[in-house]
Every structure is written in C-alpha cells, then in structure tokens.
N, C-alpha and C. Protein backbone atom coordinates (compact mmCIF):
# COMPACT_ATOMS: atom_id res chain seq x y z
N UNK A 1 -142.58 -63.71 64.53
CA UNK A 1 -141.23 -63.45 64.08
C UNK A 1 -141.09 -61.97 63.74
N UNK A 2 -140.16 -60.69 64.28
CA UNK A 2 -140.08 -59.61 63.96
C UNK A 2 -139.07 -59.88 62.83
N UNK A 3 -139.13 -58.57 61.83
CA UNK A 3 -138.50 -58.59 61.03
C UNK A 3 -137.37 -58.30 61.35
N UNK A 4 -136.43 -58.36 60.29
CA UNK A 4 -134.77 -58.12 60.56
C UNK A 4 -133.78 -57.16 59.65
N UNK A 5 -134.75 -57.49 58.50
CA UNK A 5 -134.71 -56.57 57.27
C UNK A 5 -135.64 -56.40 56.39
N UNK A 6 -135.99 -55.03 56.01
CA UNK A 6 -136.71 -55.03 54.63
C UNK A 6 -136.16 -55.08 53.54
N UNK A 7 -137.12 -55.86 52.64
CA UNK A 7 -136.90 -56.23 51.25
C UNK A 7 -137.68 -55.63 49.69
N UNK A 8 -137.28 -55.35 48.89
CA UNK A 8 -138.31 -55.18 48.12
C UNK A 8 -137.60 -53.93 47.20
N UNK A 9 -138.29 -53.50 46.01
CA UNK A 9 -137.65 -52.24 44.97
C UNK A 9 -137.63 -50.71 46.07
N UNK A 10 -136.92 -51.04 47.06
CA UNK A 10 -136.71 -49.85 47.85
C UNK A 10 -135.71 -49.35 47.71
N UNK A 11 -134.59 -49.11 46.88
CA UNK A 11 -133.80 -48.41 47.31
C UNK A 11 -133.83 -47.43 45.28
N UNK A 12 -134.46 -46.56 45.54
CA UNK A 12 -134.61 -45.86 44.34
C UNK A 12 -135.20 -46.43 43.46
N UNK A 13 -136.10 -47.83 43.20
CA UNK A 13 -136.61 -48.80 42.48
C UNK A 13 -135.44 -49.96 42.11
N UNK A 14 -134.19 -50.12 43.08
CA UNK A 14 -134.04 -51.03 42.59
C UNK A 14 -134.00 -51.96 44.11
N UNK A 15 -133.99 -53.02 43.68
CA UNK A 15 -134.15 -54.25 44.48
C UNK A 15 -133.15 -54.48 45.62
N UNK A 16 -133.35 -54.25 47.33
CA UNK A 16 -132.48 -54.63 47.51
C UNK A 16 -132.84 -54.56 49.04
N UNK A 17 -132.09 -54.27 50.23
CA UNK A 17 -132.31 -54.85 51.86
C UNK A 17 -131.95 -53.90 52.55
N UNK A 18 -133.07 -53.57 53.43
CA UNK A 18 -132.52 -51.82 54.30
C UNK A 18 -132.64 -52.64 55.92
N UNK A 19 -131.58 -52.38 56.66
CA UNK A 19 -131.74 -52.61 57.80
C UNK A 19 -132.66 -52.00 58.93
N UNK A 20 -133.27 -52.34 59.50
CA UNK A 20 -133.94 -51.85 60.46
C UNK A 20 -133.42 -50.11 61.09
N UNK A 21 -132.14 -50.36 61.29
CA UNK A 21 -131.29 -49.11 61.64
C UNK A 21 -131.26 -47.68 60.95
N UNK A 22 -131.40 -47.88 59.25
CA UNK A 22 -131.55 -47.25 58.84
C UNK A 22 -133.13 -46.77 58.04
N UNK A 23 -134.41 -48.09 58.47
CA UNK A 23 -135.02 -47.86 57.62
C UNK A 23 -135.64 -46.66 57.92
N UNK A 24 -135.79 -46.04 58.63
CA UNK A 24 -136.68 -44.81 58.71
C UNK A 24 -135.98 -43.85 58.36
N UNK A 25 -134.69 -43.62 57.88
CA UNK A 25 -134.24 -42.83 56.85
C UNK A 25 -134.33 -42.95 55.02
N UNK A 26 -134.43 -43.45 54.45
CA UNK A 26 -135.22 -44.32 53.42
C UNK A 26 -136.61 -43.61 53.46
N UNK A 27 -137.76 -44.35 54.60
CA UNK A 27 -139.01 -43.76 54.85
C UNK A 27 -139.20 -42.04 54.65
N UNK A 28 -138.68 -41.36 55.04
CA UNK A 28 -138.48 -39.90 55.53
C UNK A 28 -138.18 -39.47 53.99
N UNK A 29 -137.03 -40.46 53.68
CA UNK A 29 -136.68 -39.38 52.01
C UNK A 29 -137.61 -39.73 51.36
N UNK A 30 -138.46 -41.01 51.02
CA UNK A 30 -139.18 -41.30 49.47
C UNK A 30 -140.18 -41.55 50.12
N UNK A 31 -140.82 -41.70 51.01
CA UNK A 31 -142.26 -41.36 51.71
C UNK A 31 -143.15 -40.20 51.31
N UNK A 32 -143.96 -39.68 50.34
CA UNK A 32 -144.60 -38.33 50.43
C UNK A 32 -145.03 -38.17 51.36
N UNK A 33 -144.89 -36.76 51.35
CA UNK A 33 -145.76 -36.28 52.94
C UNK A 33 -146.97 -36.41 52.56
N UNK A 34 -147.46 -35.96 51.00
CA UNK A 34 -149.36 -35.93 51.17
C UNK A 34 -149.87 -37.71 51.04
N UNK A 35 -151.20 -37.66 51.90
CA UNK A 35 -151.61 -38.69 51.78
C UNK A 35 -152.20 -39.45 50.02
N UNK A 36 -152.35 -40.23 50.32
CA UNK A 36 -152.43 -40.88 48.65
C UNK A 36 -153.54 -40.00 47.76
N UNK A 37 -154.72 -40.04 48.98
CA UNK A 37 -156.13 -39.47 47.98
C UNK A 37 -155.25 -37.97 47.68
N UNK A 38 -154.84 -37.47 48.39
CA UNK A 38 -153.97 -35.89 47.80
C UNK A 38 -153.39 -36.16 46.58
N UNK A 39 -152.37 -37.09 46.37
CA UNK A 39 -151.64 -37.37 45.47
C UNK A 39 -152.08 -37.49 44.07
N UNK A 40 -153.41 -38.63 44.53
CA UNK A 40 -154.21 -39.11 43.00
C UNK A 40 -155.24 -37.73 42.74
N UNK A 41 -155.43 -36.76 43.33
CA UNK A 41 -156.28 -35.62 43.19
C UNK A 41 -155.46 -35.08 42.30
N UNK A 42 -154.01 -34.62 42.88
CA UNK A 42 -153.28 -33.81 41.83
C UNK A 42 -152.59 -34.45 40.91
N UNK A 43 -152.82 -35.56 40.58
CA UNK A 43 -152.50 -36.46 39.37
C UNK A 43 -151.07 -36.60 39.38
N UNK A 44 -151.15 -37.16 40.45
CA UNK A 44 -149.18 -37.63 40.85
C UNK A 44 -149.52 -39.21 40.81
N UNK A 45 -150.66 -39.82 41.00
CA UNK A 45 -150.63 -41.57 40.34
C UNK A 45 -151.05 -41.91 39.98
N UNK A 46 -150.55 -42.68 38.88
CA UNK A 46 -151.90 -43.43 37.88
C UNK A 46 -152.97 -43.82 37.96
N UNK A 47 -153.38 -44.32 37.40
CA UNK A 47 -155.20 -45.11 37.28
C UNK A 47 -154.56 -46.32 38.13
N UNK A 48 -153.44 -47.33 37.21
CA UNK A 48 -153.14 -48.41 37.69
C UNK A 48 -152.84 -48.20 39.75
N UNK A 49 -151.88 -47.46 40.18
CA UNK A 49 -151.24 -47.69 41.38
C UNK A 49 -152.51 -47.07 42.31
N UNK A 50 -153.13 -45.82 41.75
CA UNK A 50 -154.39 -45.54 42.49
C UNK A 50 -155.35 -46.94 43.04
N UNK A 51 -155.72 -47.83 41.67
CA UNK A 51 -156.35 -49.26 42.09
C UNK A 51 -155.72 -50.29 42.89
N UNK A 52 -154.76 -50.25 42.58
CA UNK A 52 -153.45 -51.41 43.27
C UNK A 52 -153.45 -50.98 45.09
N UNK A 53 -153.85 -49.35 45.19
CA UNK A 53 -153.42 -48.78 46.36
C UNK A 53 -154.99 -49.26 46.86
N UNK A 54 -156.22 -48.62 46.52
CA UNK A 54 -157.38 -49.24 46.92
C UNK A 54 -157.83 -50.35 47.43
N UNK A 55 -157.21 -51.57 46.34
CA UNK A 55 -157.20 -53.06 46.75
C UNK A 55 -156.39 -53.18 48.00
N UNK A 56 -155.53 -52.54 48.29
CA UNK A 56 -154.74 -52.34 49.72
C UNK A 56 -155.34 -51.91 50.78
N UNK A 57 -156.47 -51.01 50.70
CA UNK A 57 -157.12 -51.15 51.74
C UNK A 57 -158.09 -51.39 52.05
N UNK A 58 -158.70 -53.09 51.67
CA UNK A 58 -159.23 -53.42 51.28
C UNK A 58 -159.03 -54.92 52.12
N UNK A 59 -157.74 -55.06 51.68
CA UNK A 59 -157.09 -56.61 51.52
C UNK A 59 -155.74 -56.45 52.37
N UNK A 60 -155.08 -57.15 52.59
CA UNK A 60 -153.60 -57.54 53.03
C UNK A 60 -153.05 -58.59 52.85
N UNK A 61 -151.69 -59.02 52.59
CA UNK A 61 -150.94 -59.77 52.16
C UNK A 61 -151.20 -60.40 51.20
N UNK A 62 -151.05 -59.96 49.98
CA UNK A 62 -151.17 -59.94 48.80
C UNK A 62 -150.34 -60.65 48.06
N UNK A 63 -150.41 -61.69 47.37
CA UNK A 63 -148.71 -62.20 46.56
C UNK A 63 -149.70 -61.45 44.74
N UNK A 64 -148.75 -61.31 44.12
CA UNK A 64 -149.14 -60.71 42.58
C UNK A 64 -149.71 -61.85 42.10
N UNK A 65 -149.81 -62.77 42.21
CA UNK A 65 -150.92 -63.68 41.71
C UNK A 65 -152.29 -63.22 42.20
N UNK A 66 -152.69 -62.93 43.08
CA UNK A 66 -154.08 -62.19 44.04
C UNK A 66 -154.19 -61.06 43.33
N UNK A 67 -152.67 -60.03 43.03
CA UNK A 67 -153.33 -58.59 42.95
C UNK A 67 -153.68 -59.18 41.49
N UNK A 68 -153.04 -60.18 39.86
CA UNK A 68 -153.55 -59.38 39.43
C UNK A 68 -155.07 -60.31 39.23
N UNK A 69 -155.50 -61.04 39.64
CA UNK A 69 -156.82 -61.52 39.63
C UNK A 69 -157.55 -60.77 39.87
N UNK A 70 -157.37 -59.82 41.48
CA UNK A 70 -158.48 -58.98 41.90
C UNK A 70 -158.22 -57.71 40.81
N UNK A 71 -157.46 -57.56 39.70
CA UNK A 71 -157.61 -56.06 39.01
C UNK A 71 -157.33 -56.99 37.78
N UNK A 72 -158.42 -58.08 37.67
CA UNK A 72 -158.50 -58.66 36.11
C UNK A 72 -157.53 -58.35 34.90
N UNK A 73 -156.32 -58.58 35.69
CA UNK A 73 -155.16 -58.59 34.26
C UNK A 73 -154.88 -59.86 34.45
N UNK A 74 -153.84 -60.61 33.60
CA UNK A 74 -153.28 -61.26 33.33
C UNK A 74 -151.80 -61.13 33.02
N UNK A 75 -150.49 -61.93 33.39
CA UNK A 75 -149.72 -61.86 33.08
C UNK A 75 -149.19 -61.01 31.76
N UNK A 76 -149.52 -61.22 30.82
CA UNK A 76 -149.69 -60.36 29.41
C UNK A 76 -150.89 -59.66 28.71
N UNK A 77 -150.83 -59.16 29.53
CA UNK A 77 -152.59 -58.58 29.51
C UNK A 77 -152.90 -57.56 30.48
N UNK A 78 -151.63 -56.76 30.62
CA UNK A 78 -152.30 -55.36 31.55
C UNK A 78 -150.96 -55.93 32.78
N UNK A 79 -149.94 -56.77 32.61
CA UNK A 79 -149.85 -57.27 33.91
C UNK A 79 -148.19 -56.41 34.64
N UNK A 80 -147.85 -56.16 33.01
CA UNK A 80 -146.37 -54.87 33.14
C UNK A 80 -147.10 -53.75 34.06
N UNK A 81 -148.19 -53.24 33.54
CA UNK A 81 -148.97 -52.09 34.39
C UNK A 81 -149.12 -52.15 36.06
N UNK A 82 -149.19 -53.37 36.27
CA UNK A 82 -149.56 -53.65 37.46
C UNK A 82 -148.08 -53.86 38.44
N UNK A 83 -147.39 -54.35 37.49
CA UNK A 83 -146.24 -54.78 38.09
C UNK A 83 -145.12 -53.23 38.12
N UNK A 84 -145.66 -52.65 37.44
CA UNK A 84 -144.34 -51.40 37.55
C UNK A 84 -145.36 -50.75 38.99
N UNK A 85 -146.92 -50.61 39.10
CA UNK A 85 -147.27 -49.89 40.39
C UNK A 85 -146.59 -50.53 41.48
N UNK A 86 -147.03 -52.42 41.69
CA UNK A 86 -146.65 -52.12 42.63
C UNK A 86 -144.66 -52.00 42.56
N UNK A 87 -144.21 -51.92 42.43
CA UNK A 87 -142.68 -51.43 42.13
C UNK A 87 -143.12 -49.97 42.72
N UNK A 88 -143.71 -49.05 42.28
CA UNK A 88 -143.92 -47.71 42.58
C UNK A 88 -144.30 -47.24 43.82
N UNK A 89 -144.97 -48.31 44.91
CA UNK A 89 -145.72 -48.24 45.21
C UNK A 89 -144.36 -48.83 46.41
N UNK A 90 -143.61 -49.55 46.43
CA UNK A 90 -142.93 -50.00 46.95
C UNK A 90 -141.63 -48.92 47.25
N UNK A 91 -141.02 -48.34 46.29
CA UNK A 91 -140.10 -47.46 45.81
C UNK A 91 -140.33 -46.57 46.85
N UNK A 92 -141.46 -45.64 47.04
CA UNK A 92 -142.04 -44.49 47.60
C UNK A 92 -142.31 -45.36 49.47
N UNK A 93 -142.46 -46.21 49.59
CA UNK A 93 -142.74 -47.28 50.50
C UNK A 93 -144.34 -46.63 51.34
N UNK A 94 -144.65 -47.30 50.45
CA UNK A 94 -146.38 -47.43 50.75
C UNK A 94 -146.55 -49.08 51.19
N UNK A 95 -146.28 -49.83 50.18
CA UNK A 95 -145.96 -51.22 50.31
C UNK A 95 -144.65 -51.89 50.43
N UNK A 96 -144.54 -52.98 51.20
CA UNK A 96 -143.36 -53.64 51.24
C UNK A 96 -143.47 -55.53 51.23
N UNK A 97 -142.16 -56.14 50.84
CA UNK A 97 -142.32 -57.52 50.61
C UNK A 97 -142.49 -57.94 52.33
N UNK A 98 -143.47 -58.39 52.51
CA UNK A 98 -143.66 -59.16 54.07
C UNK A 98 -143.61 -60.87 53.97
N UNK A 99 -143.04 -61.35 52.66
CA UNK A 99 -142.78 -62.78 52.57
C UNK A 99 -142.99 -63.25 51.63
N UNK A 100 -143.21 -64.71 51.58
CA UNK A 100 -143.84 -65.45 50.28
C UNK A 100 -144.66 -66.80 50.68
N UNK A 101 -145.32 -67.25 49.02
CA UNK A 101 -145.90 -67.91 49.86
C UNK A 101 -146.44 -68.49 48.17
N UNK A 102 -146.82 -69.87 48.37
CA UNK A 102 -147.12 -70.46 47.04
C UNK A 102 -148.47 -70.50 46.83
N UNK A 103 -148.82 -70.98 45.23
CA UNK A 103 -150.38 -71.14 45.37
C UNK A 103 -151.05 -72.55 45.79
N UNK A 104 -152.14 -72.59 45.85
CA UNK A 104 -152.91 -73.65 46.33
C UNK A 104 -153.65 -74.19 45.38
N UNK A 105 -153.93 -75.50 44.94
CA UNK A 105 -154.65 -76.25 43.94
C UNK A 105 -155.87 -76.38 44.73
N UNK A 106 -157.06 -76.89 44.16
CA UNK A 106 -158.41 -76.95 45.08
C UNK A 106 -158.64 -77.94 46.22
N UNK A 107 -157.38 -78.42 46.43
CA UNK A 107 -157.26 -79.12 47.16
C UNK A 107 -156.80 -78.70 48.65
N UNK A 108 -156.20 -77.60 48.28
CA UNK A 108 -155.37 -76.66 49.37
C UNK A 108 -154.00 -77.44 49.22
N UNK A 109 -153.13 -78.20 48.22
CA UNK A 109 -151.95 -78.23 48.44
C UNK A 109 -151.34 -77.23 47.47
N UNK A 110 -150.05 -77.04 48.31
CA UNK A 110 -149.44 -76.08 47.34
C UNK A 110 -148.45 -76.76 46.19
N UNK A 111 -148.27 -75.34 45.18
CA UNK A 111 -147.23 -76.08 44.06
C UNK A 111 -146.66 -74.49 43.50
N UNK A 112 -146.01 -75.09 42.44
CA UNK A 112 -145.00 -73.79 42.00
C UNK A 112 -144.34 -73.35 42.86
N UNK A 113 -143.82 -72.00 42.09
CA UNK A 113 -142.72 -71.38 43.32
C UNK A 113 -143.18 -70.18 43.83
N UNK A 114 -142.50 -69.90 45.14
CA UNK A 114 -143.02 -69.01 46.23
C UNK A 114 -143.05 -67.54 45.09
N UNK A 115 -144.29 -66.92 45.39
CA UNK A 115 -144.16 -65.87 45.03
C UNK A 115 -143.92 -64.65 46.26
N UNK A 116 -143.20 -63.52 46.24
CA UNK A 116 -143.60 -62.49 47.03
C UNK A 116 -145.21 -62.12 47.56
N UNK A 117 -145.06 -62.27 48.87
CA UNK A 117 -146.36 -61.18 49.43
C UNK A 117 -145.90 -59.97 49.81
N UNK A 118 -146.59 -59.13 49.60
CA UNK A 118 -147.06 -57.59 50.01
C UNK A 118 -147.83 -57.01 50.79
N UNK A 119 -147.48 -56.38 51.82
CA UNK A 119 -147.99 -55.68 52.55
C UNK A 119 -148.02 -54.52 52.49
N UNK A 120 -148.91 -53.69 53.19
CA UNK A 120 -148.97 -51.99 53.36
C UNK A 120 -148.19 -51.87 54.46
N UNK A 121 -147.25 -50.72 53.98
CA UNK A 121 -145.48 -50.88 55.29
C UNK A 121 -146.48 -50.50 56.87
N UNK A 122 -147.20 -49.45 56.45
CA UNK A 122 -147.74 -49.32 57.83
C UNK A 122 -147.99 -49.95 58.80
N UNK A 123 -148.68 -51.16 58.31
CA UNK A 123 -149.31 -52.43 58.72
C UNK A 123 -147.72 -53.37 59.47
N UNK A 124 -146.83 -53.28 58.11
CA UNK A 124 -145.72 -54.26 58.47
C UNK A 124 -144.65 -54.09 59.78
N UNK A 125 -144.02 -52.91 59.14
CA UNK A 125 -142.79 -52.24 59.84
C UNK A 125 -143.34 -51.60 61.14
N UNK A 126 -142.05 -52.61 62.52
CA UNK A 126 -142.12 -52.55 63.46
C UNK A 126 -141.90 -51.08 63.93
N UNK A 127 -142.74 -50.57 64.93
CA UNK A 127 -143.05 -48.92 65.11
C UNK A 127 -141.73 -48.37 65.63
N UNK A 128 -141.01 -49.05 66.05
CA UNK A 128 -139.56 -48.86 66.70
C UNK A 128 -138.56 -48.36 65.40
N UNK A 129 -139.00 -48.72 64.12
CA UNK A 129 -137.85 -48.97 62.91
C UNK A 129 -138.28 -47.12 62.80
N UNK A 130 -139.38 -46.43 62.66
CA UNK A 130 -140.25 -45.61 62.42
C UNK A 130 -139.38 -44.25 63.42
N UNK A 131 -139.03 -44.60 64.30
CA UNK A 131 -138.99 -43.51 65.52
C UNK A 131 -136.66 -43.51 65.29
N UNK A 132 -136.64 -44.32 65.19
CA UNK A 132 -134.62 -43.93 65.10
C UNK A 132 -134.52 -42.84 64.43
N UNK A 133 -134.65 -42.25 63.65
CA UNK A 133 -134.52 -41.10 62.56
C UNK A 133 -135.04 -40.50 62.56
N UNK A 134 -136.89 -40.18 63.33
CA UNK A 134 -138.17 -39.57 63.14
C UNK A 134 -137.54 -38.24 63.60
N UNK A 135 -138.07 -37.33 62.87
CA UNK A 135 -138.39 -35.97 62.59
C UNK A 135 -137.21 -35.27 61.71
N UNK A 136 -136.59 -35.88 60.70
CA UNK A 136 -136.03 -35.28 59.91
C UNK A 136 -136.75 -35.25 58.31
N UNK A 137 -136.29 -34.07 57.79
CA UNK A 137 -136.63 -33.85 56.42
C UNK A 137 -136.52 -34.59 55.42
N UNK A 138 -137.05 -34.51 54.49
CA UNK A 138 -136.57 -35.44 53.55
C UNK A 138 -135.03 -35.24 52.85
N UNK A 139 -134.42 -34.09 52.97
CA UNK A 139 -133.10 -33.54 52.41
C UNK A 139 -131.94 -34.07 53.43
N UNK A 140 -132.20 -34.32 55.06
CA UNK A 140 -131.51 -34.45 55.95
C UNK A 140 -131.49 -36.16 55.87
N UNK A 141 -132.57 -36.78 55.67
CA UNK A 141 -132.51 -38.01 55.66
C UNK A 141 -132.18 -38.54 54.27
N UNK A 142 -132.22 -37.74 53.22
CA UNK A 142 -131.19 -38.25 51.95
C UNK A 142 -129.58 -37.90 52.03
N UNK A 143 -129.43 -37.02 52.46
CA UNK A 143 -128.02 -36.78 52.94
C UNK A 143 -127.22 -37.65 54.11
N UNK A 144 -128.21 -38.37 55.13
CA UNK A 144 -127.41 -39.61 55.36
C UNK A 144 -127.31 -40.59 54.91
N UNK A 145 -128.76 -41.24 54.30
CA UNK A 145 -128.53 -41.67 53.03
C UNK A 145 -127.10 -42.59 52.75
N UNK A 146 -126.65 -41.06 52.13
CA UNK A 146 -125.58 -40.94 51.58
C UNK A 146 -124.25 -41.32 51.48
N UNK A 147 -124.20 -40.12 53.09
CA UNK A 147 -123.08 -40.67 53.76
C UNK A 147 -122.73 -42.21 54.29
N UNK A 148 -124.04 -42.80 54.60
CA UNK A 148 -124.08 -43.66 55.19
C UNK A 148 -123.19 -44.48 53.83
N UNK A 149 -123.70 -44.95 52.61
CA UNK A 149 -123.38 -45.68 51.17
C UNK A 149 -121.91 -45.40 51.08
N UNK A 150 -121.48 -43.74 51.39
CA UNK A 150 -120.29 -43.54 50.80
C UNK A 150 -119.31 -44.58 52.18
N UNK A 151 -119.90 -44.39 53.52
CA UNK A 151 -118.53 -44.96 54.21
C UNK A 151 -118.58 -46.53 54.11
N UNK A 152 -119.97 -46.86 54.35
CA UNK A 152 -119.58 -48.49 53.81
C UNK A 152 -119.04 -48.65 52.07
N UNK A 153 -119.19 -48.25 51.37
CA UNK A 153 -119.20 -48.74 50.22
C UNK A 153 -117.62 -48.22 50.00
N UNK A 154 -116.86 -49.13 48.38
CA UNK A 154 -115.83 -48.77 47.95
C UNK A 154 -116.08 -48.37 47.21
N UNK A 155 -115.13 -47.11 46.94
CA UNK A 155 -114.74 -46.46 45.80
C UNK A 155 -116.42 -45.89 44.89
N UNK A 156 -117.45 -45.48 45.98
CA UNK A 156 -118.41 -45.09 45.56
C UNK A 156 -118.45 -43.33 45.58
N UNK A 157 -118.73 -43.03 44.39
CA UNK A 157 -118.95 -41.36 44.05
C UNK A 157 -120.39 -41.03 44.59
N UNK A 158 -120.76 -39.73 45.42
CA UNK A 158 -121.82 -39.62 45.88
C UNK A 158 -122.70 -38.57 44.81
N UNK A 159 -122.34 -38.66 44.09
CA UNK A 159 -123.50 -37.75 42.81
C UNK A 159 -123.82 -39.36 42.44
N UNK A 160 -123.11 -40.25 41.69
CA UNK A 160 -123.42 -41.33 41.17
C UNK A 160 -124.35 -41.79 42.23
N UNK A 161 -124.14 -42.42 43.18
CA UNK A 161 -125.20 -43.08 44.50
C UNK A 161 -126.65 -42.32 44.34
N UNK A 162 -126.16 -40.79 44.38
CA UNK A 162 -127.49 -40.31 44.44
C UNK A 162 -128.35 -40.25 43.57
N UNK A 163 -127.31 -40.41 42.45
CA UNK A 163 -128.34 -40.87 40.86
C UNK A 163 -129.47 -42.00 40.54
N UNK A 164 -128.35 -42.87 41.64
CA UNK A 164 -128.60 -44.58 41.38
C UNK A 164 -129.95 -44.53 42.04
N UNK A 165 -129.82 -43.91 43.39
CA UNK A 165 -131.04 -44.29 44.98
C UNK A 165 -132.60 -43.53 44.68
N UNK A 166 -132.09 -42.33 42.97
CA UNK A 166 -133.03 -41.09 42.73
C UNK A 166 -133.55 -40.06 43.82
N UNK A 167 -131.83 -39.57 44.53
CA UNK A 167 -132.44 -38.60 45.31
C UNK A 167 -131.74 -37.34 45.51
C-alpha cells in the first residue's frame, strides 16, 4: 500500500496531514542539513532524542510502547522525555507515523488500542514525494509553505501561520 498522506507532529510540532504534493516542501524547511552525529556533537540534541535516534538505527517500526521499553522508562518515569523526542524528532522529520498497531499478550493475540508506529522518514516516504520540490532552500520552501496555507486557508494572517508552523 503506498502512502497517501503523512501524519504525525509535522507541521511546526503540531499534529496534523501533509500531502504527498507538498511534502518535500515541509522536508526542505525543517529537515537540518547536518547529519544527526553533527548535530549531537554541537549539542543541538539531547541525551533523550540522541538515544531515541540510535534505537532508530538499530530497529524499525517502532510503536512507543517498544521505544519506551527499549530506553527503560516507563509511562511516568522518564516517559514525557521520551515522548517530547520523539515529537522532536518527528517535527524536524527524521521520523514519521507509518501506522499502528496493538500489543500482543503471550499468546500473540492482540488487545488495547492501536498505538502509533514510527518509522525513520527515509526508510518510509516514497522517493517520488522527495524530488517535487528538490533543490530549494529552506527560506524558498518556507515561503511556499506559506503561500500555499494563505490561499487555501480563510482569513489566515501569514506572520500568525508562520508563528504557528515555527518558521
């Protein structure tokens, strides 16, 4: 099944659905250019999202029940920490929601409710979504952005949008 839309705290950290059409404008603005180990060298990410990012390459499709077992937190117990990386981690789009999926009793049946899985976007997002927009700046691809919000949207102010999206 190809995807149709992405999901997940992508649009400035807040929650919400980028079309294929536009996602590689999104990518381009909140994507860093340096690679991660650059990033955590010059102390641009925490202890927490540095580990969260590790276990990523490591592992794939992840629901937050997995991550926080494999980084021994617990829901109340380290588990805000974990949960704002991956948010951070998502935001910047390193990772993205690639589905859900429930847990399993030792039986292998499932119960509860679907949690989100996570993927590393690299891994996810179809190479085609990557190339519509490819080779613009990050200033050129926040500025459509923009435009794009102001013509669909009503009665939206573009300082406010750009406040909202953090760009």
């Amino acid at each position: 099944m190809v995807a149709q839309l992405a999901f997940g705290c992508i649009l400035g950290g807040h929650k919400g659905f980028v079309s294929a059409r536009i996602y590689s404008l999104f990518y381009q603005a909140f994507h860093p250019q340096e690679h991660m180990e650059e990033r955590r060298a010059s102390g641009q990410v925490s202890q927490t999202v540095w580990q969260l990012w590790q276990l990523f390459e490591e592992k794939t499709l992840l629901n937050t029940s997995d991550i926080r077992q494999a980084m021994g937190v617990t829901q109340k117990k380290g588990g805000s920490k974990v949960d704002k990386a991956i948010m951070e981690l998502q935001q910047y789009y390193y990772l993205t929601v690639a589905g859900s999926r429930r847990k399993t009793d030792k039986y292998g049946q499932p119960y509860g409710w679907p949690a989100n899985v996570y993927e590393r976007v690299e891994n996810w997002v179809p190479e085609e979504w990557l190339k519509l927009n490819s080779g613009l700046g990050c200033e050129e691809a926040s500025g459509r952005i923009l435009d794009i919000g102001i013509a669909i949207g009503k009665n939206i102010n573009r300082t406010e949008l750009a406040k909202t999206l953090g760009i």
